[in-house]
N, C-alpha and C. Protein backbone atom coordinates (compact mmCIF):
# COMPACT_ATOMS: atom_id res chain seq x y z
N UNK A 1 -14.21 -3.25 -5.16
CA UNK A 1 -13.46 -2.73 -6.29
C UNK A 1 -12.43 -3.75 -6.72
N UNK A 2 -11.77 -3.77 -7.92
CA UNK A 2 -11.12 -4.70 -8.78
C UNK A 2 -11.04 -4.00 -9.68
N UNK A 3 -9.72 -3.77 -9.50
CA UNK A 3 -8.77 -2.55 -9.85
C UNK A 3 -7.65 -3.34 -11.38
N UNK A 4 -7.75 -3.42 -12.49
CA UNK A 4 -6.76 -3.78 -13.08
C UNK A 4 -5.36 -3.07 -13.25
N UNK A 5 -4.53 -3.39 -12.77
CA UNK A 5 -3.66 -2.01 -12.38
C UNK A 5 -2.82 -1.48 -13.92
N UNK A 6 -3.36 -2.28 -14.71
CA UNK A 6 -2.11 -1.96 -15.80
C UNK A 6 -3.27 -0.73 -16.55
N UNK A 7 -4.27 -0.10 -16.49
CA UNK A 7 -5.24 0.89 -16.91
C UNK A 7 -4.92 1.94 -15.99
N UNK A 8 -3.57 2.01 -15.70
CA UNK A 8 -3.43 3.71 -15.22
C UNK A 8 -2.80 4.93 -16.40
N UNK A 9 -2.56 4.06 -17.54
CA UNK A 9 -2.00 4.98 -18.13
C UNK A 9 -0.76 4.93 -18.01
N UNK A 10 -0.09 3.75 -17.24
CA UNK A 10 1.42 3.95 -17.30
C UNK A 10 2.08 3.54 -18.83
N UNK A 11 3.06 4.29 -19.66
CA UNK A 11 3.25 3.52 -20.90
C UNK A 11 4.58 2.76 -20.93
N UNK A 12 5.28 2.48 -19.73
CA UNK A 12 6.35 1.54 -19.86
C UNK A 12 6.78 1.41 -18.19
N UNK A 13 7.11 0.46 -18.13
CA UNK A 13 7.71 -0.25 -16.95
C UNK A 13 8.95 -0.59 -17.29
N UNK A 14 10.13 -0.31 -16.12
CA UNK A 14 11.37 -0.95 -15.97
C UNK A 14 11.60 -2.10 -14.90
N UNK A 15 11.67 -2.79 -15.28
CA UNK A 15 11.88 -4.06 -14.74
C UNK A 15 13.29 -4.33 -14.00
N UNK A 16 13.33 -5.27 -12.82
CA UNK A 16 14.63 -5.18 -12.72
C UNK A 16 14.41 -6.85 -11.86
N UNK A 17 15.68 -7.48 -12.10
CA UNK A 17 15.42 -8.88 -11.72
C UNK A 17 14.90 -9.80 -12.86
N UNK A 18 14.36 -10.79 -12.40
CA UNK A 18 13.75 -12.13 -13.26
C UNK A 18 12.10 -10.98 -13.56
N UNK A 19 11.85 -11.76 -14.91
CA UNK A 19 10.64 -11.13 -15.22
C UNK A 19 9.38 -11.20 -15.01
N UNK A 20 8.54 -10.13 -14.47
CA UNK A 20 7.54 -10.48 -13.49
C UNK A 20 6.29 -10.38 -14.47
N UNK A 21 5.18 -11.00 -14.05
CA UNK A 21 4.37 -10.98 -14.80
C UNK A 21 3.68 -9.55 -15.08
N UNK A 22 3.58 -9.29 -16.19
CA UNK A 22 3.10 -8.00 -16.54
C UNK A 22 1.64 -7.19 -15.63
N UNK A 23 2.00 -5.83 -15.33
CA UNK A 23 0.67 -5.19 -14.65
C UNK A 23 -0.60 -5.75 -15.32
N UNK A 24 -0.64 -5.98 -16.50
CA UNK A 24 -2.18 -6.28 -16.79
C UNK A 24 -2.89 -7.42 -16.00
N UNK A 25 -1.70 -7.97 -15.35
CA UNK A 25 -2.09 -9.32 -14.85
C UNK A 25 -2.04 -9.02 -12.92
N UNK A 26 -2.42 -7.76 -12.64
CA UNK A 26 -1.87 -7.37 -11.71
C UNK A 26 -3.64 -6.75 -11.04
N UNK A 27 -4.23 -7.23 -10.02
CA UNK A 27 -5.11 -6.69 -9.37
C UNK A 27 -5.24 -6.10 -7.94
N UNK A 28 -6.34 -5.30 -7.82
CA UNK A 28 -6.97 -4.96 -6.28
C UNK A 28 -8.00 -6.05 -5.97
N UNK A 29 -8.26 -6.50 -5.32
CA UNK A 29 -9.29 -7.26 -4.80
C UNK A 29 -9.62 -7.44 -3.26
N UNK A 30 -10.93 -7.35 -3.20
CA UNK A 30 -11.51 -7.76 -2.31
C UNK A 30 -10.80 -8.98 -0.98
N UNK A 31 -10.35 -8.97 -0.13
CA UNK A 31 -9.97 -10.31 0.65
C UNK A 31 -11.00 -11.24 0.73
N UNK A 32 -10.19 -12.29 1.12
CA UNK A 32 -10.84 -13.75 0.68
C UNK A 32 -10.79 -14.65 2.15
N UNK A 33 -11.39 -15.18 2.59
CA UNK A 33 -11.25 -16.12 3.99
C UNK A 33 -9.44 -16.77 3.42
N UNK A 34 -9.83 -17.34 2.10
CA UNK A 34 -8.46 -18.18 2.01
C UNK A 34 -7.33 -17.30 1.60
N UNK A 35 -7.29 -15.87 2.03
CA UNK A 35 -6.21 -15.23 1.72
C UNK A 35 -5.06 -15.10 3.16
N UNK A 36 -5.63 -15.55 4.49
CA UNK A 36 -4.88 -15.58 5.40
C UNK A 36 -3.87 -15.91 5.99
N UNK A 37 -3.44 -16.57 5.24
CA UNK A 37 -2.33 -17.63 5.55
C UNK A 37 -1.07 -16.96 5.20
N UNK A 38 -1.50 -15.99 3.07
CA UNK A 38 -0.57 -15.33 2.50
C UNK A 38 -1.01 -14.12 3.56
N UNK A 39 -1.54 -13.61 3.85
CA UNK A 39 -2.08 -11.58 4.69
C UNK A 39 -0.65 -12.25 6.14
N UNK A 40 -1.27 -13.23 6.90
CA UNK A 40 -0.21 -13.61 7.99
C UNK A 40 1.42 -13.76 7.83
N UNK A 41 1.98 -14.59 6.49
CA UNK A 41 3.19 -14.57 6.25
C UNK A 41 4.13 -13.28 5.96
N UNK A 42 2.77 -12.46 4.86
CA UNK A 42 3.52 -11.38 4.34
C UNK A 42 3.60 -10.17 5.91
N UNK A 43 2.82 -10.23 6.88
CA UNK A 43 2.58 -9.59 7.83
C UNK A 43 4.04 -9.87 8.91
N UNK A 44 4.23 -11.40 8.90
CA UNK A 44 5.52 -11.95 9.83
C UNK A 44 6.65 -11.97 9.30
N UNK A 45 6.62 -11.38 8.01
CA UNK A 45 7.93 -11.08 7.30
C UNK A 45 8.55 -9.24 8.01
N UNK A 46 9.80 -9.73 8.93
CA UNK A 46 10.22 -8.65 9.15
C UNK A 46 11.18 -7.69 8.09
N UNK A 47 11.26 -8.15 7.29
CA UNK A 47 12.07 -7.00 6.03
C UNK A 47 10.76 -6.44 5.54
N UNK A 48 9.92 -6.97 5.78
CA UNK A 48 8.35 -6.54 4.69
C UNK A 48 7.90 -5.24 6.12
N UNK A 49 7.92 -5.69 6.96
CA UNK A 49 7.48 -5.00 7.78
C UNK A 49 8.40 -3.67 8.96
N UNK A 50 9.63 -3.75 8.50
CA UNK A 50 10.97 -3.28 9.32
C UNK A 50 10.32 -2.32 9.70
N UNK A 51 9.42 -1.24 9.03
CA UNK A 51 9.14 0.22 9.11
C UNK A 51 8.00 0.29 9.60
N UNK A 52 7.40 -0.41 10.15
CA UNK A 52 5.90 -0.53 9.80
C UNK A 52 5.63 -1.26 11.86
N UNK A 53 6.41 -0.72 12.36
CA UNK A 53 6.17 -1.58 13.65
C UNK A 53 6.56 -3.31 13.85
N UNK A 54 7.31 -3.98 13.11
CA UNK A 54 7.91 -5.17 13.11
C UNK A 54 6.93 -6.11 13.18
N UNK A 55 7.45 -7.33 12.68
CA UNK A 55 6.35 -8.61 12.40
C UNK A 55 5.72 -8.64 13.33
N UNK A 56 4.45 -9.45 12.48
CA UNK A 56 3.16 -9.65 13.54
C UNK A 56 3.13 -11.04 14.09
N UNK A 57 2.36 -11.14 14.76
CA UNK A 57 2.58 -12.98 15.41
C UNK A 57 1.33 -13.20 14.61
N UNK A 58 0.86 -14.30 14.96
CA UNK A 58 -0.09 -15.28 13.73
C UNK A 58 -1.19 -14.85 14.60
N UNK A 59 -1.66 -14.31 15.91
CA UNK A 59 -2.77 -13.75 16.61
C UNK A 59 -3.05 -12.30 16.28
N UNK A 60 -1.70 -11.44 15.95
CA UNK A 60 -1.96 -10.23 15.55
C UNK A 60 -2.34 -10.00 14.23
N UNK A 61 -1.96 -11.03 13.39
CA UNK A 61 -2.40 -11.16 12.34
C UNK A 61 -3.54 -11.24 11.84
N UNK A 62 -4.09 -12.25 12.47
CA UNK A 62 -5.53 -12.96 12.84
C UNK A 62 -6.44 -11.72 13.49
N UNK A 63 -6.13 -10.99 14.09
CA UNK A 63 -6.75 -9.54 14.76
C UNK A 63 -6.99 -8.63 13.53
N UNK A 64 -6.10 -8.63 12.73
CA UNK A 64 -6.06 -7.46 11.68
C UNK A 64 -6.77 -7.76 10.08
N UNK A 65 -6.17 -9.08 10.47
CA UNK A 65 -7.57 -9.56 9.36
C UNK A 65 -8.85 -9.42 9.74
N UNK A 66 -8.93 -9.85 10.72
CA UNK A 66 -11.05 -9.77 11.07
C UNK A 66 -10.94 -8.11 11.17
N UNK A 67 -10.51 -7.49 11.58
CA UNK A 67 -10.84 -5.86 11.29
C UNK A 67 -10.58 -5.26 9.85
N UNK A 68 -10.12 -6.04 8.83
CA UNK A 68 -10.54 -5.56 7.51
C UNK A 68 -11.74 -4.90 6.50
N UNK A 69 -12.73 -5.66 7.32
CA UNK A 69 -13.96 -5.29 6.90
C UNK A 69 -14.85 -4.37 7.75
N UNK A 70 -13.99 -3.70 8.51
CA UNK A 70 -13.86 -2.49 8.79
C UNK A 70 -14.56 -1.25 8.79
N UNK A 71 -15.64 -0.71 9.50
CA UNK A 71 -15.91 0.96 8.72
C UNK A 71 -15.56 1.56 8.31
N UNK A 72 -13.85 1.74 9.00
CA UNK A 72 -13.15 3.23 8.58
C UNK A 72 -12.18 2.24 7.86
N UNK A 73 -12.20 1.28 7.58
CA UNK A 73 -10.51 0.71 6.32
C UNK A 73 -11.63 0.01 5.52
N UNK A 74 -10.94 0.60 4.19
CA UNK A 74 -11.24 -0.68 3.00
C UNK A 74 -9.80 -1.03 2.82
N UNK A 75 -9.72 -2.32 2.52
CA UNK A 75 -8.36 -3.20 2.04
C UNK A 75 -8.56 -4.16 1.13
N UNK A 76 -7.63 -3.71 0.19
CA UNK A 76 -7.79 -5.17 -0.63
C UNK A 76 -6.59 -5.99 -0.31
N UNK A 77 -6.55 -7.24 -1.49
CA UNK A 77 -5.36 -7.98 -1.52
C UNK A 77 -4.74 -7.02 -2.84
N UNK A 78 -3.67 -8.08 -3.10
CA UNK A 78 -2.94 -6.80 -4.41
C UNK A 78 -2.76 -8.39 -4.75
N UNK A 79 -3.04 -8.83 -6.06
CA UNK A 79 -2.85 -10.24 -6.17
C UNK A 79 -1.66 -9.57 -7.77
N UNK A 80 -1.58 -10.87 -8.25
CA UNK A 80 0.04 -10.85 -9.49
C UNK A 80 -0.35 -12.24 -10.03
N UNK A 81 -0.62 -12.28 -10.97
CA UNK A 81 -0.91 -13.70 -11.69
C UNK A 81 -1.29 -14.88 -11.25
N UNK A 82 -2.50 -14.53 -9.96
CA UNK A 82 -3.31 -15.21 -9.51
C UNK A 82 -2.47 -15.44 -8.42
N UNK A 83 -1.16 -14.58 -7.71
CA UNK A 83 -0.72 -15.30 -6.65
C UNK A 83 -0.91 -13.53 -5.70
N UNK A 84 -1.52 -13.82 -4.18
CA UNK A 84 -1.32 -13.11 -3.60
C UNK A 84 0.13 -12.25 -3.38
N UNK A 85 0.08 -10.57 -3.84
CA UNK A 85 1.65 -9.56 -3.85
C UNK A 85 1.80 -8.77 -2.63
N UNK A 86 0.64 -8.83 -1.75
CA UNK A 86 0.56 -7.34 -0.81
C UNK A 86 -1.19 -7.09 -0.42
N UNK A 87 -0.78 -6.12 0.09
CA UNK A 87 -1.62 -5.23 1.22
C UNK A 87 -1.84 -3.76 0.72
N UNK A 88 -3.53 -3.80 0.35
CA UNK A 88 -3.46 -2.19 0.02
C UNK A 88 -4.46 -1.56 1.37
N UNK A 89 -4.43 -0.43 1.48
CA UNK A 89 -5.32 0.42 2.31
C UNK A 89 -5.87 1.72 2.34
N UNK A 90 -6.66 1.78 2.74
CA UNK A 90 -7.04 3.08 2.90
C UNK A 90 -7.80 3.72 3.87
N UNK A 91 -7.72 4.27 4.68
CA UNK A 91 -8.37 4.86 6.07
C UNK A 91 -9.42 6.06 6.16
N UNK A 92 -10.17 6.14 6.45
CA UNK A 92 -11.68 6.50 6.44
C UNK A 92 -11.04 8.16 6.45
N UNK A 93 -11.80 8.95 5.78
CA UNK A 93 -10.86 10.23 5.72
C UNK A 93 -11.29 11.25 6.94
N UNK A 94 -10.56 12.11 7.29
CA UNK A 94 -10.71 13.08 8.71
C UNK A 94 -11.63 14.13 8.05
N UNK A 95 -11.64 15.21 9.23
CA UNK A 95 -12.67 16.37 9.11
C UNK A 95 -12.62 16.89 7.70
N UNK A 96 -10.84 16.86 7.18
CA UNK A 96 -10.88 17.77 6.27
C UNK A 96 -10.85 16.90 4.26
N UNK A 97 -11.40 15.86 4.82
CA UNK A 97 -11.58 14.87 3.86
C UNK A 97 -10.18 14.27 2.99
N UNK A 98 -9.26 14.15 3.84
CA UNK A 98 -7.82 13.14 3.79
C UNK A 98 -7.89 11.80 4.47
N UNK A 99 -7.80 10.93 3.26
CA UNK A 99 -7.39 9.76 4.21
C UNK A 99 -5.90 9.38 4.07
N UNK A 100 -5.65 8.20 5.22
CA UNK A 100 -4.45 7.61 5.25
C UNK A 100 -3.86 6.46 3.90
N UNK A 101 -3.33 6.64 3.28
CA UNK A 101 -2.76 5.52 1.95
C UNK A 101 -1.83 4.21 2.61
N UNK A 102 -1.97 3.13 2.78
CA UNK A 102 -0.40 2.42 3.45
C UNK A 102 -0.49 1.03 2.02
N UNK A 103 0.17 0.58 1.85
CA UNK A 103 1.04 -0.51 0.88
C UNK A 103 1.61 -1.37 1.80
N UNK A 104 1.87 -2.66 1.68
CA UNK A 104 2.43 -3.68 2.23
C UNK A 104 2.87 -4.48 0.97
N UNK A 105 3.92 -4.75 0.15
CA UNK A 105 4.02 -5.75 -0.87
C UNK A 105 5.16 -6.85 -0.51
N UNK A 106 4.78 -8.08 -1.03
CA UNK A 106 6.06 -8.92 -0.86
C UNK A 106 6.92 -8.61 -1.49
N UNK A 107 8.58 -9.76 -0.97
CA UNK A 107 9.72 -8.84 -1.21
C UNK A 107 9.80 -9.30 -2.76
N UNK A 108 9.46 -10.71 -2.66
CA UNK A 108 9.80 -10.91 -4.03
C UNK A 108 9.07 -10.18 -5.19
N UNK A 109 8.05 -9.61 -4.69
CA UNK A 109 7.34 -8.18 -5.68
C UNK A 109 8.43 -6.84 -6.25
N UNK A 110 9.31 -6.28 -5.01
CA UNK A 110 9.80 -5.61 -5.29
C UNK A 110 10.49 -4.92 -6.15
N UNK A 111 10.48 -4.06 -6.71
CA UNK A 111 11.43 -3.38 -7.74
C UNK A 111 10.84 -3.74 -9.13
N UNK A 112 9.43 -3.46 -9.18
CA UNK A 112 9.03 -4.43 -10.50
C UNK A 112 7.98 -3.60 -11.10
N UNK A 113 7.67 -2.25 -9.89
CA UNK A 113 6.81 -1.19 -10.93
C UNK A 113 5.64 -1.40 -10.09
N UNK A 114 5.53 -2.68 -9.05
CA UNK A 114 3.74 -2.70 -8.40
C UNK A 114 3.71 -1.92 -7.24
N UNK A 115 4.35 -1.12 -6.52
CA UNK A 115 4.05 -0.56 -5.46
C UNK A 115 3.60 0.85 -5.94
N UNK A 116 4.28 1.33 -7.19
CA UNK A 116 3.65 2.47 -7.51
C UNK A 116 2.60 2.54 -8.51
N UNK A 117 2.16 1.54 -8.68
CA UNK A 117 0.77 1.00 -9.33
C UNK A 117 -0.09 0.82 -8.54
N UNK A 118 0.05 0.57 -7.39
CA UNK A 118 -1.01 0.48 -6.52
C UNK A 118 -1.19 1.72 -5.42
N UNK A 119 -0.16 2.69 -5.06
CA UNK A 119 -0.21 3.52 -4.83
C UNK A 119 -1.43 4.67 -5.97
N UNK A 120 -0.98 4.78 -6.92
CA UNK A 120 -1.58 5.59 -8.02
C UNK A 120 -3.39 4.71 -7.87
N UNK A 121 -3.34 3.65 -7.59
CA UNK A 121 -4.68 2.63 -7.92
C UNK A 121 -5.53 3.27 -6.96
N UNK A 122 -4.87 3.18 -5.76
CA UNK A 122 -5.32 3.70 -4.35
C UNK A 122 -5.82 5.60 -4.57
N UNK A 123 -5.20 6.10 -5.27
CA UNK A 123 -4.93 7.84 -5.37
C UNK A 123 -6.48 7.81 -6.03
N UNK A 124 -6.55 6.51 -7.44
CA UNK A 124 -7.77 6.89 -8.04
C UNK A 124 -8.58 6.42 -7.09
N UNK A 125 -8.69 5.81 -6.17
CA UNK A 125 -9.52 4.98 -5.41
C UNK A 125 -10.29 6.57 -4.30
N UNK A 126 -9.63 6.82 -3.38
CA UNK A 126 -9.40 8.11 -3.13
C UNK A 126 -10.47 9.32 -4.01
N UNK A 127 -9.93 9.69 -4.89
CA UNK A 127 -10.69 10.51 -5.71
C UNK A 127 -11.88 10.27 -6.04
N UNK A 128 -12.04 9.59 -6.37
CA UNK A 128 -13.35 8.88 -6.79
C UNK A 128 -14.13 9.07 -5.98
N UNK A 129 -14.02 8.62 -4.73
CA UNK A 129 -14.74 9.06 -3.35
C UNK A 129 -14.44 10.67 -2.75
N UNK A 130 -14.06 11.26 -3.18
CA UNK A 130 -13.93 12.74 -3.32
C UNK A 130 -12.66 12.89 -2.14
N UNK A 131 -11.91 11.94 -1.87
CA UNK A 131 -11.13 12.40 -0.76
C UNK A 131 -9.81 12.61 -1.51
N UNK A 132 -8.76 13.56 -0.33
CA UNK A 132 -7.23 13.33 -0.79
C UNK A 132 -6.63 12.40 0.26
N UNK A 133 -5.36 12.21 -0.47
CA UNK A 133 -4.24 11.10 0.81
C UNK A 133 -2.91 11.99 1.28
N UNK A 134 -2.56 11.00 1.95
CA UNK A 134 -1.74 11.32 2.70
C UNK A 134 -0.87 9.90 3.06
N UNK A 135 -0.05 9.89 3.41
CA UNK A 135 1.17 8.68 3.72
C UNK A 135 1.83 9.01 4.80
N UNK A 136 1.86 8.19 5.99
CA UNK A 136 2.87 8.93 7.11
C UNK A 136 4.15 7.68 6.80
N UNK A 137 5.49 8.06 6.83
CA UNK A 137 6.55 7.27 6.50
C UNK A 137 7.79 7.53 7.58
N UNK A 138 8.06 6.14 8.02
CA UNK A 138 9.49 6.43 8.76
C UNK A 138 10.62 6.91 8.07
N UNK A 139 11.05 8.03 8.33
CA UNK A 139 12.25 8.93 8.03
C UNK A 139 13.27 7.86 6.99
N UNK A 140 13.94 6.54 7.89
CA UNK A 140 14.40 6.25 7.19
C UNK A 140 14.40 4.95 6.14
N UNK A 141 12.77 5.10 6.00
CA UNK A 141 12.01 4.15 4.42
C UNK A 141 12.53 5.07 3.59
N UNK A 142 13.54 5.24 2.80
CA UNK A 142 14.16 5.80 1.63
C UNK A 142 13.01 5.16 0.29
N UNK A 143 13.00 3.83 0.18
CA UNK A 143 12.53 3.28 -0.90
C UNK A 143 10.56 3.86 -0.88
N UNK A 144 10.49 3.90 0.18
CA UNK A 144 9.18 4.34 0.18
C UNK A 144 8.84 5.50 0.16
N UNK A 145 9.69 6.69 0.54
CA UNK A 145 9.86 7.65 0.20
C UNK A 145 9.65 8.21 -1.08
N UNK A 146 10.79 7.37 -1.62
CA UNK A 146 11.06 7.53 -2.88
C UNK A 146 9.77 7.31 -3.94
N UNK A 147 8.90 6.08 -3.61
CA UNK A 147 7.64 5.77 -4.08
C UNK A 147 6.63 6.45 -4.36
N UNK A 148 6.49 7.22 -3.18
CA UNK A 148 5.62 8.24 -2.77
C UNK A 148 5.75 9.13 -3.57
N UNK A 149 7.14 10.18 -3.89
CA UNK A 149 7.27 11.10 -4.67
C UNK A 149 7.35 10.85 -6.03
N UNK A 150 7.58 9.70 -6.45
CA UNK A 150 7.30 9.25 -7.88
C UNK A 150 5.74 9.28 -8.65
N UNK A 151 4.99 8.94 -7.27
CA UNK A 151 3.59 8.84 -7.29
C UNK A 151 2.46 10.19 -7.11
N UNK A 152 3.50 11.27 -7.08
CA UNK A 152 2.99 12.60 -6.84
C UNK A 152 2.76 12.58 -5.75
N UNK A 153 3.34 11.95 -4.57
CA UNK A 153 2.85 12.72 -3.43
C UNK A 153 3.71 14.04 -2.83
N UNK A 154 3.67 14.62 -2.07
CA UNK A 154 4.91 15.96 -1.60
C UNK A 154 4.78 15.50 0.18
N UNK A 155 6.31 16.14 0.39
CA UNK A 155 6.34 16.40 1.81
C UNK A 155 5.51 17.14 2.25
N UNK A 156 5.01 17.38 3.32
CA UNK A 156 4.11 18.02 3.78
C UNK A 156 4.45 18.66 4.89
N UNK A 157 5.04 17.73 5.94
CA UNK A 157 5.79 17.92 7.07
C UNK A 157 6.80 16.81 7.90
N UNK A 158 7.21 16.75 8.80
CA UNK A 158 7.81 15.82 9.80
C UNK A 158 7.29 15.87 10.89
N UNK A 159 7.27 14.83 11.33
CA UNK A 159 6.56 14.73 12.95
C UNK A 159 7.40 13.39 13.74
N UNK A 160 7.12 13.94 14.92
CA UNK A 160 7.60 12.60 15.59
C UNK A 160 6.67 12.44 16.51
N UNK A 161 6.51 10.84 16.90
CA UNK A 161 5.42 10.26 17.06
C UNK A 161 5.80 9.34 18.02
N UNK A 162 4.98 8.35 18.79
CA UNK A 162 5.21 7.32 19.82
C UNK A 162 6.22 6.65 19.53
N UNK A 163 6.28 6.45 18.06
CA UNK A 163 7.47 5.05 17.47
C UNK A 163 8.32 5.45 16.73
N UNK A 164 8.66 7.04 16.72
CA UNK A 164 10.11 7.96 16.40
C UNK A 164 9.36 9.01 15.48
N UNK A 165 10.69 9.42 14.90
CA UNK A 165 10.21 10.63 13.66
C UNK A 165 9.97 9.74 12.35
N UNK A 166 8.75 10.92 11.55
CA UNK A 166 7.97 10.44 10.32
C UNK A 166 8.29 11.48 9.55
N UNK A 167 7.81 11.52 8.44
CA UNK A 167 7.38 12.18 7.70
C UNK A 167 6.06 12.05 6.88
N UNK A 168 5.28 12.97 6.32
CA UNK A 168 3.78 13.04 6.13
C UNK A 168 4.07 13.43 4.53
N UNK A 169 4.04 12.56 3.53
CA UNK A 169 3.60 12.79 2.22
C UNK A 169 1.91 13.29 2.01
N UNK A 170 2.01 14.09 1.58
CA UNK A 170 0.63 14.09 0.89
C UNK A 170 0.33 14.80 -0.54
N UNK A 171 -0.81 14.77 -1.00
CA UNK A 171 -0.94 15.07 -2.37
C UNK A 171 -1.22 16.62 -2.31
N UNK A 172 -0.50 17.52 -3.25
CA UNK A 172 0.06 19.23 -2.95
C UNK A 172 -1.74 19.89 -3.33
N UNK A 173 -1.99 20.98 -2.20
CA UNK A 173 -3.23 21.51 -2.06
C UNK A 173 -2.96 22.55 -2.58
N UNK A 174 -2.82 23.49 -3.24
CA UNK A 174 -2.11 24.98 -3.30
C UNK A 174 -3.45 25.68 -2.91
């Protein structure tokens, strides 16, 4: 899949910072052998990763790339005007046909409208394949939080888990 992200129907973006190249110029793609170097940096970046179990070493990295192609994960890259932005995912869905959603974007991406473009990219991604999502988030990812519910997802519940308390966004079932 190759996802143009600016065809969600969003009709305006707020920008904040230096000006980033516009969503139209903004993709999902497939990983690339030569995307490793950017998948490893953005992976050993601990502000990128604070919430997420802390940077990876260049072997754990190297582990998680060769499991990309994956049964139960599809992943793309999230590229931005031909320059690698992030990490999309999606996890093979359970009994009751939910899968897991996770985002990884660089920092210098931030605050620019692509995390909830690719969230929503991922939602259609999801659907399409007849499944719903779900997001598990550390309590205190505020910004991701915040993402999530912008993106229609809802609380669902809290849990605590091996690596503290979460919370479980998911998309509302009534």
């Amino acid at each position: 899949m190759i996802a143009r992200l600016s065809e969600l129907g969003r009709s305006a973006w707020r920008w904040r910072g230096a000006e980033p190249a516009p969503l139209s110029q903004c993709f999902l793609r497939p990983y690339r052998e030569v995307d490793f170097e950017a998948f490893a940096a953005l992976n050993a970046d601990p502000v990128v990763r604070r919430f997420v179990g802390g940077p990876l070493s260049e072997a754990q990295a190297r582990e998680r790339f060769a499991a990309l192609r994956g049964a139960r994960l599809q992943a793309w890259a999230v590229e931005r005007a031909d320059r690698y932005a992030g990490h999309a995912w999606l996890l093979a869905p359970d009994a009751q046909g939910e899968c897991e959603l996770g985002v990884l974007i660089a920092t210098e991406h931030w605050r620019q409208g692509l995390g909830l473009a690719v969230v929503q990219a991922l939602r259609q991604q999801a659907q399409g394949l007849g499944w719903r999502v779900r997001a598990s988030v550390d309590l205190g990812n505020v910004a991701c939080i915040a993402l999530l519910e912008r993106a229609g997802l809802r609380l669902r519940e809290r849990e605590v888990g091996e690596d503290g308390p979460y919370c479980v966004y998911a998309e509302w079932v009534g």
